[in-house]
PDB file of N, CA and C in Angstrom:
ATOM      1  N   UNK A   1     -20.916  -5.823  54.614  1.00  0.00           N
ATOM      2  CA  UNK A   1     -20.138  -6.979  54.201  1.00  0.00           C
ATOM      3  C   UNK A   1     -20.575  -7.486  52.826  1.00  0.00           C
ATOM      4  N   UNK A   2     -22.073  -7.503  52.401  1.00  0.00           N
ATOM      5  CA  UNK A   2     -22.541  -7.974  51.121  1.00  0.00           C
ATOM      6  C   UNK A   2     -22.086  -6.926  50.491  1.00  0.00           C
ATOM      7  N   UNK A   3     -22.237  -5.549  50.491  1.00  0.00           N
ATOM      8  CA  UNK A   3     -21.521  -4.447  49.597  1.00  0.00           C
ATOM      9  C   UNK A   3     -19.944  -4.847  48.865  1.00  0.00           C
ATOM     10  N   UNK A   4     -19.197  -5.237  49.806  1.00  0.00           N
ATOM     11  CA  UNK A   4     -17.720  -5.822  49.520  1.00  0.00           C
ATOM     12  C   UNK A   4     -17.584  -6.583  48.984  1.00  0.00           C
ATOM     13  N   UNK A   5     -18.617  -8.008  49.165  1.00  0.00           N
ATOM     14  CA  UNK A   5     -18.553  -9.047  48.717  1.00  0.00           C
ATOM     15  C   UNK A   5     -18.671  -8.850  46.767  1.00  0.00           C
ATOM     16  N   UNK A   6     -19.499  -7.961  46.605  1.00  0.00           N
ATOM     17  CA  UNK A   6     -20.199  -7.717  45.200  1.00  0.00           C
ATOM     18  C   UNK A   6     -19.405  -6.996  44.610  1.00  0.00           C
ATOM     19  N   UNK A   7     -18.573  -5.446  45.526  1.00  0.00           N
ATOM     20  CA  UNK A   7     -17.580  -5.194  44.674  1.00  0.00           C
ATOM     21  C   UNK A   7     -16.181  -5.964  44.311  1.00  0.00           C
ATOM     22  N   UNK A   8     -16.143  -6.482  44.584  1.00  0.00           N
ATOM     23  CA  UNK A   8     -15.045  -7.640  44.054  1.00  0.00           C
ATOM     24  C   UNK A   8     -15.463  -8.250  43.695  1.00  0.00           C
ATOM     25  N   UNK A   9     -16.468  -9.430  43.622  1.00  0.00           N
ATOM     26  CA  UNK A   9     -17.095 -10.273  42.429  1.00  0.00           C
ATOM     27  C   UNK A   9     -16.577  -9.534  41.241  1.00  0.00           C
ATOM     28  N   UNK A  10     -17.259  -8.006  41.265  1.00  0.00           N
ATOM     29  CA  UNK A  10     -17.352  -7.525  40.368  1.00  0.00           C
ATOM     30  C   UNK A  10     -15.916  -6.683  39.164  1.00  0.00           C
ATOM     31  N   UNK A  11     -15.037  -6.690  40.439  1.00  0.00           N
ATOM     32  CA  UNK A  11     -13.668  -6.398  40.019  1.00  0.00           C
ATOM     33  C   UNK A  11     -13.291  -7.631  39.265  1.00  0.00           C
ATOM     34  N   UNK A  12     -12.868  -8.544  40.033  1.00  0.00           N
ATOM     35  CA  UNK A  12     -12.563  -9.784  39.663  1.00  0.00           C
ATOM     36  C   UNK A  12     -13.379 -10.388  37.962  1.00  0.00           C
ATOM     37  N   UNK A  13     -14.495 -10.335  37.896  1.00  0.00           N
ATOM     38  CA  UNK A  13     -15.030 -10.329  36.786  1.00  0.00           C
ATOM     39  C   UNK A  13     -14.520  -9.546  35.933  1.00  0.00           C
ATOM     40  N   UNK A  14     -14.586  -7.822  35.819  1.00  0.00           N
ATOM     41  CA  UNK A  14     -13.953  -7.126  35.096  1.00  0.00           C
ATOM     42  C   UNK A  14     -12.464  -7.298  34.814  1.00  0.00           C
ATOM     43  N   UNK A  15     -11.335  -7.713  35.963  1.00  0.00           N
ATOM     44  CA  UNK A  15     -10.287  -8.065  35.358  1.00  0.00           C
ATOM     45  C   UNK A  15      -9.824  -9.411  34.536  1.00  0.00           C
ATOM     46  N   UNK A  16     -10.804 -10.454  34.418  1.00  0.00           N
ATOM     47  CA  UNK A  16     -10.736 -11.582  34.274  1.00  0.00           C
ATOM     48  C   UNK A  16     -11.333 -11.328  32.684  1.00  0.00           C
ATOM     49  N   UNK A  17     -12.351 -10.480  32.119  1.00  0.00           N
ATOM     50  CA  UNK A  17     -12.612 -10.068  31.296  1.00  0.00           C
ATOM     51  C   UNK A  17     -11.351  -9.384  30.311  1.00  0.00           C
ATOM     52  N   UNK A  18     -11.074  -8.226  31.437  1.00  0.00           N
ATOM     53  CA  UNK A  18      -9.543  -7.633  30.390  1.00  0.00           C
ATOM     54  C   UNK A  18      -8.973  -8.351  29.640  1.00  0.00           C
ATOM     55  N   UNK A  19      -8.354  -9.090  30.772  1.00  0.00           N
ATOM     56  CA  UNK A  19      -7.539 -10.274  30.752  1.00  0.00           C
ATOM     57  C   UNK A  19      -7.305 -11.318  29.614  1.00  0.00           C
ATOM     58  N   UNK A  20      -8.564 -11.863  29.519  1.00  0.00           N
ATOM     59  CA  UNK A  20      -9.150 -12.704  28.387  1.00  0.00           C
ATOM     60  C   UNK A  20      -8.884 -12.090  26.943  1.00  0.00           C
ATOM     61  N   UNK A  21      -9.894 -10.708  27.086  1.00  0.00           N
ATOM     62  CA  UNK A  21      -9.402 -10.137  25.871  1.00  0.00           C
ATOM     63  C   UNK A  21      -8.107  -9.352  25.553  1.00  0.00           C
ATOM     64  N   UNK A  22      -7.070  -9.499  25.946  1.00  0.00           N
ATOM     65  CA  UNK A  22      -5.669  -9.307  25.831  1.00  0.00           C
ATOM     66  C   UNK A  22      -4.848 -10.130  25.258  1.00  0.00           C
ATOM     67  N   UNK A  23      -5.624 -11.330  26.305  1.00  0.00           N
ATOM     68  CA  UNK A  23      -4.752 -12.888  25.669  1.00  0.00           C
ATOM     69  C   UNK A  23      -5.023 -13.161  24.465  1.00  0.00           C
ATOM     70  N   UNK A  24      -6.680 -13.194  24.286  1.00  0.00           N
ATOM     71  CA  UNK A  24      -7.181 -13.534  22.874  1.00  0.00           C
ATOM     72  C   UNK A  24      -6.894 -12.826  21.779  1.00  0.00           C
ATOM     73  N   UNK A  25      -6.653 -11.444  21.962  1.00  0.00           N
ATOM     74  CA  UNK A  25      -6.019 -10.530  20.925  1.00  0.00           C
ATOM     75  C   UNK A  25      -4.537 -10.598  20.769  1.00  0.00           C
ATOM     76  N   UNK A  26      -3.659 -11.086  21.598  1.00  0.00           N
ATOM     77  CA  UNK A  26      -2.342 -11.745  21.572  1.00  0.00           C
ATOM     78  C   UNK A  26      -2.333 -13.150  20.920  1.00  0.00           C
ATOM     79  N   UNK A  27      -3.010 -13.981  20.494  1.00  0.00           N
ATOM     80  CA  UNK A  27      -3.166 -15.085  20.586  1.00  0.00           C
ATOM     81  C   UNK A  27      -3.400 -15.321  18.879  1.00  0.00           C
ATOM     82  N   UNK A  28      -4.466 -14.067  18.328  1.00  0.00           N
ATOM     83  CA  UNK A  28      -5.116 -14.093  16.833  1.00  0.00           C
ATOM     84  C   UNK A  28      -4.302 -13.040  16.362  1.00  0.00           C
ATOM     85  N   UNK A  29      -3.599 -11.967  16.609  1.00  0.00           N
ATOM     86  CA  UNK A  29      -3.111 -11.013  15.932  1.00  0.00           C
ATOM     87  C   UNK A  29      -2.158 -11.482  14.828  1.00  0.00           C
ATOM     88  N   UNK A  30      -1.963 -11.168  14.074  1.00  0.00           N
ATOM     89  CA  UNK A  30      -0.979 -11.345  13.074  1.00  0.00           C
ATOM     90  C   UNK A  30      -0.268  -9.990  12.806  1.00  0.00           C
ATOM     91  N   UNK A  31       0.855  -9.849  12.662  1.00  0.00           N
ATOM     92  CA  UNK A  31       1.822  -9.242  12.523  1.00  0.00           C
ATOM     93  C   UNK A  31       1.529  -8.863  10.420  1.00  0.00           C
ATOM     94  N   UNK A  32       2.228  -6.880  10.582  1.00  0.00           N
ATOM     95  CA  UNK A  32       1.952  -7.050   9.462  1.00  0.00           C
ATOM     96  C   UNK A  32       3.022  -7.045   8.576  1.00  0.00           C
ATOM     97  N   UNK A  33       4.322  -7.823   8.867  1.00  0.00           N
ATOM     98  CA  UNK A  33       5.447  -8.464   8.504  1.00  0.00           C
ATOM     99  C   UNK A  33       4.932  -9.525   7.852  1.00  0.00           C
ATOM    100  N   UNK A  34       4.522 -10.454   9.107  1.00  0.00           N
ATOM    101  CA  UNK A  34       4.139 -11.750   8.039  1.00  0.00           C
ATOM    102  C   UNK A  34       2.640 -12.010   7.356  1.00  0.00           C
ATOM    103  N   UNK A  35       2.174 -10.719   7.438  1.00  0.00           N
ATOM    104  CA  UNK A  35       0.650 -10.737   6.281  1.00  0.00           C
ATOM    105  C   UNK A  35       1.569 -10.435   5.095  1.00  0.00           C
ATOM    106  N   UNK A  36       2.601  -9.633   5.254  1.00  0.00           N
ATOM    107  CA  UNK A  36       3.156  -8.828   3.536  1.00  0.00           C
ATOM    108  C   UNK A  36       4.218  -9.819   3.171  1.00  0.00           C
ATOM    109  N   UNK A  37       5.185 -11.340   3.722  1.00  0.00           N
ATOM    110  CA  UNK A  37       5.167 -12.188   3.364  1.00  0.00           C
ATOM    111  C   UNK A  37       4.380 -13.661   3.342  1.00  0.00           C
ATOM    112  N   UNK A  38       3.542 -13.511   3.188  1.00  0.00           N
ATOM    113  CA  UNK A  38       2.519 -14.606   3.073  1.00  0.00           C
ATOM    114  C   UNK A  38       1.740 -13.760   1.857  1.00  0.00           C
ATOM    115  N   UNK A  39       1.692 -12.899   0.851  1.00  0.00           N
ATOM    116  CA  UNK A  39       1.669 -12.897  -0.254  1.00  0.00           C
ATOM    117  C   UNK A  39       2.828 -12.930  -1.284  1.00  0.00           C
ATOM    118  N   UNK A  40       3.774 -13.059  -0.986  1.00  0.00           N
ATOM    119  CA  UNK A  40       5.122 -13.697  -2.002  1.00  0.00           C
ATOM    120  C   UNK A  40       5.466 -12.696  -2.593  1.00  0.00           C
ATOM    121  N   UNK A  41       5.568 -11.237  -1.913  1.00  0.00           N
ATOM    122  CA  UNK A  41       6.224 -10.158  -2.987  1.00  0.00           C
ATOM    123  C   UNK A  41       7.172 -10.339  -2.191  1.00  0.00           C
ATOM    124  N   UNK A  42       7.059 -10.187  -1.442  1.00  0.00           N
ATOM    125  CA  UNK A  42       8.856 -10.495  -0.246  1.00  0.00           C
ATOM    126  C   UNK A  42       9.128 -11.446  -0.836  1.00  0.00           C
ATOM    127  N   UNK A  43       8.808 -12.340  -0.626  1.00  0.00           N
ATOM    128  CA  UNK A  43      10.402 -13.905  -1.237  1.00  0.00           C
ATOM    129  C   UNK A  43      10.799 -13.649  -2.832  1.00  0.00           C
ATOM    130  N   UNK A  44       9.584 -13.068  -2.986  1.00  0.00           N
ATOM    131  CA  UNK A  44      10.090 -12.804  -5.332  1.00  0.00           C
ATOM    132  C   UNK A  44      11.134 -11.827  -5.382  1.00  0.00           C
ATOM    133  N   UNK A  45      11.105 -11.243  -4.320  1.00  0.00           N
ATOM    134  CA  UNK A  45      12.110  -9.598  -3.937  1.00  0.00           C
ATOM    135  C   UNK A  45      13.608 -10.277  -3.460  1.00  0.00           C
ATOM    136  N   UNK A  46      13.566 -10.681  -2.578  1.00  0.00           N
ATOM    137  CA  UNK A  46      14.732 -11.775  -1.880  1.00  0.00           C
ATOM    138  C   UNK A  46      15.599 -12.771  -2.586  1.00  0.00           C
ATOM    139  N   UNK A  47      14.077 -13.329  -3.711  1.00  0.00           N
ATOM    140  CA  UNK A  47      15.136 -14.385  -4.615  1.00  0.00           C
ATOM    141  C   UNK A  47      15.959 -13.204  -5.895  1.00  0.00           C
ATOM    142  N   UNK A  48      15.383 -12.447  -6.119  1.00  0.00           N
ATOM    143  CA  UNK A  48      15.752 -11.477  -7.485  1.00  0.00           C
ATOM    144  C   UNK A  48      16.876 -10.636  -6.673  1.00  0.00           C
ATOM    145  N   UNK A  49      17.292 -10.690  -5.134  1.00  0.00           N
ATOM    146  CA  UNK A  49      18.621  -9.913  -5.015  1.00  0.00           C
ATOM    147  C   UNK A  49      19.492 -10.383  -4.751  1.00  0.00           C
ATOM    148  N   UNK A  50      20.647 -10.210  -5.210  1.00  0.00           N
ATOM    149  CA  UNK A  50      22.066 -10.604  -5.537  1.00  0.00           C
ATOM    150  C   UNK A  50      22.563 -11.207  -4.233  1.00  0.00           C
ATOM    151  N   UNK A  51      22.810 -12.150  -4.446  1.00  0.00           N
ATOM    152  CA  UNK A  51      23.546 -13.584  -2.875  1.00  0.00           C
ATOM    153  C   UNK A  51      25.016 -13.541  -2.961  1.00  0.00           C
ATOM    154  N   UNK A  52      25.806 -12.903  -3.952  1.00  0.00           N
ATOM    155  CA  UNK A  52      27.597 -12.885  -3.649  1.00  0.00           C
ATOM    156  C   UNK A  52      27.506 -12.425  -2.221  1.00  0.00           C
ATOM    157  N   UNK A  53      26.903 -11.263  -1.373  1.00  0.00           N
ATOM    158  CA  UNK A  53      27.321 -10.499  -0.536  1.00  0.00           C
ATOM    159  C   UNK A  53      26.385 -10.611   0.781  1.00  0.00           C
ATOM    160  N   UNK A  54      25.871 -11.428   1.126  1.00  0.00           N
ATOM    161  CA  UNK A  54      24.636 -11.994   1.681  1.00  0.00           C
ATOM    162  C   UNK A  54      25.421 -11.728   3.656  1.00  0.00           C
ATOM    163  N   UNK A  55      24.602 -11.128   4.182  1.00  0.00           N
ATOM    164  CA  UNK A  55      24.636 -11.199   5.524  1.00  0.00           C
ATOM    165  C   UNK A  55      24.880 -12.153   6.283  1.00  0.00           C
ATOM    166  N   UNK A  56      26.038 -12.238   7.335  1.00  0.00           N
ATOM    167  CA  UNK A  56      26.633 -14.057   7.819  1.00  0.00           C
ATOM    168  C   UNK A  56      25.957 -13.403   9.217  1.00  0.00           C
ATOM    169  N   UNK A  57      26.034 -14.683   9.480  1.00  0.00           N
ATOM    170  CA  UNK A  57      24.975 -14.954  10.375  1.00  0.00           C
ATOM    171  C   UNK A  57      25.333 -14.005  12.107  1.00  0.00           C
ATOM    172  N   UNK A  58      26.719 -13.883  12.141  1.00  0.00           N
ATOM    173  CA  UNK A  58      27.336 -13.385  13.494  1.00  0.00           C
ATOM    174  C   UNK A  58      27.208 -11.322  13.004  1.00  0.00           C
ATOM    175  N   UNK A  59      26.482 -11.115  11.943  1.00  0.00           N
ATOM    176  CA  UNK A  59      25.779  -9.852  11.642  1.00  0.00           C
ATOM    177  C   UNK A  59      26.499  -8.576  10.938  1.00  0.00           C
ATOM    178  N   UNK A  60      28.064  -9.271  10.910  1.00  0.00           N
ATOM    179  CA  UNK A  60      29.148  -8.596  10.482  1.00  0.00           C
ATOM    180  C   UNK A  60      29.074  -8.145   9.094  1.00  0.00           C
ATOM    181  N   UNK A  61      28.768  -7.250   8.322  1.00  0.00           N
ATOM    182  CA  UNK A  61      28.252  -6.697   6.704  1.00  0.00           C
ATOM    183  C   UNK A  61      30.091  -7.148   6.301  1.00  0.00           C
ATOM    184  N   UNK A  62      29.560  -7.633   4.929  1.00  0.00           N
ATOM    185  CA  UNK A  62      31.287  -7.953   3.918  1.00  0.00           C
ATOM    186  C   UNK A  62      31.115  -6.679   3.480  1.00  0.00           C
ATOM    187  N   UNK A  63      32.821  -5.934   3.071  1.00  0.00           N
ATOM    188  CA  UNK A  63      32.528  -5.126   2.173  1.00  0.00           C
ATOM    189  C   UNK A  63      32.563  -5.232   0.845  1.00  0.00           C
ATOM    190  N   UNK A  64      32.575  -3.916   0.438  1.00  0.00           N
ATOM    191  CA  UNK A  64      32.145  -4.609  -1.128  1.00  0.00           C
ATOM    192  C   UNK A  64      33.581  -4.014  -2.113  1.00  0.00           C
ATOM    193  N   UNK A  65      33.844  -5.205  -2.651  1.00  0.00           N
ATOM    194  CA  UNK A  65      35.005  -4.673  -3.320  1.00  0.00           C
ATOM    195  C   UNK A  65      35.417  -4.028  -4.809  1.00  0.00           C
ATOM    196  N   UNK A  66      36.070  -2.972  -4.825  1.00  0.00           N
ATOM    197  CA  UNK A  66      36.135  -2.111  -5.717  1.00  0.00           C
ATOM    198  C   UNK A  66      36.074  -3.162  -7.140  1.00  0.00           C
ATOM    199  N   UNK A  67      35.612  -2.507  -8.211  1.00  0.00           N
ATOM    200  CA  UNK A  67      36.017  -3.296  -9.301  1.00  0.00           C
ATOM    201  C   UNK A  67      34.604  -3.215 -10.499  1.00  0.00           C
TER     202      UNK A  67
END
């Protein structure tokens, strides 16, 4: 019965451990989308391209007209 008792303490510990460090690495991770805008070459890129033809919001592309 003490054998049982200890392997599960001991499970329970180890998954509670995983666990923790899953959350905590979910929690601090940063994405490396917004590391490469949070130095401003993305928005300097975004403001320098052309807004006549700009993506509406329901995702539908305008086309572009001859001329």
């Amino acid at each position: 019965m003490k054998y049982e008792n200890l392997m599960l303490r001991g499970l329970f510990a180890a998954c509670l451990l995983v666990c923790t460090s899953v959350l905590g690495s979910m929690l601090m991770a940063f994405p490396a989308a917004a590391q490469g805008a949070a130095s401003g070459s993305v928005t300097s890129a975004l403001l320098a391209s052309p807004a006549h033809c700009a993506l509406p919001a329901d995702g539908v592309i305008c086309p572009r007209l001859p001329g």
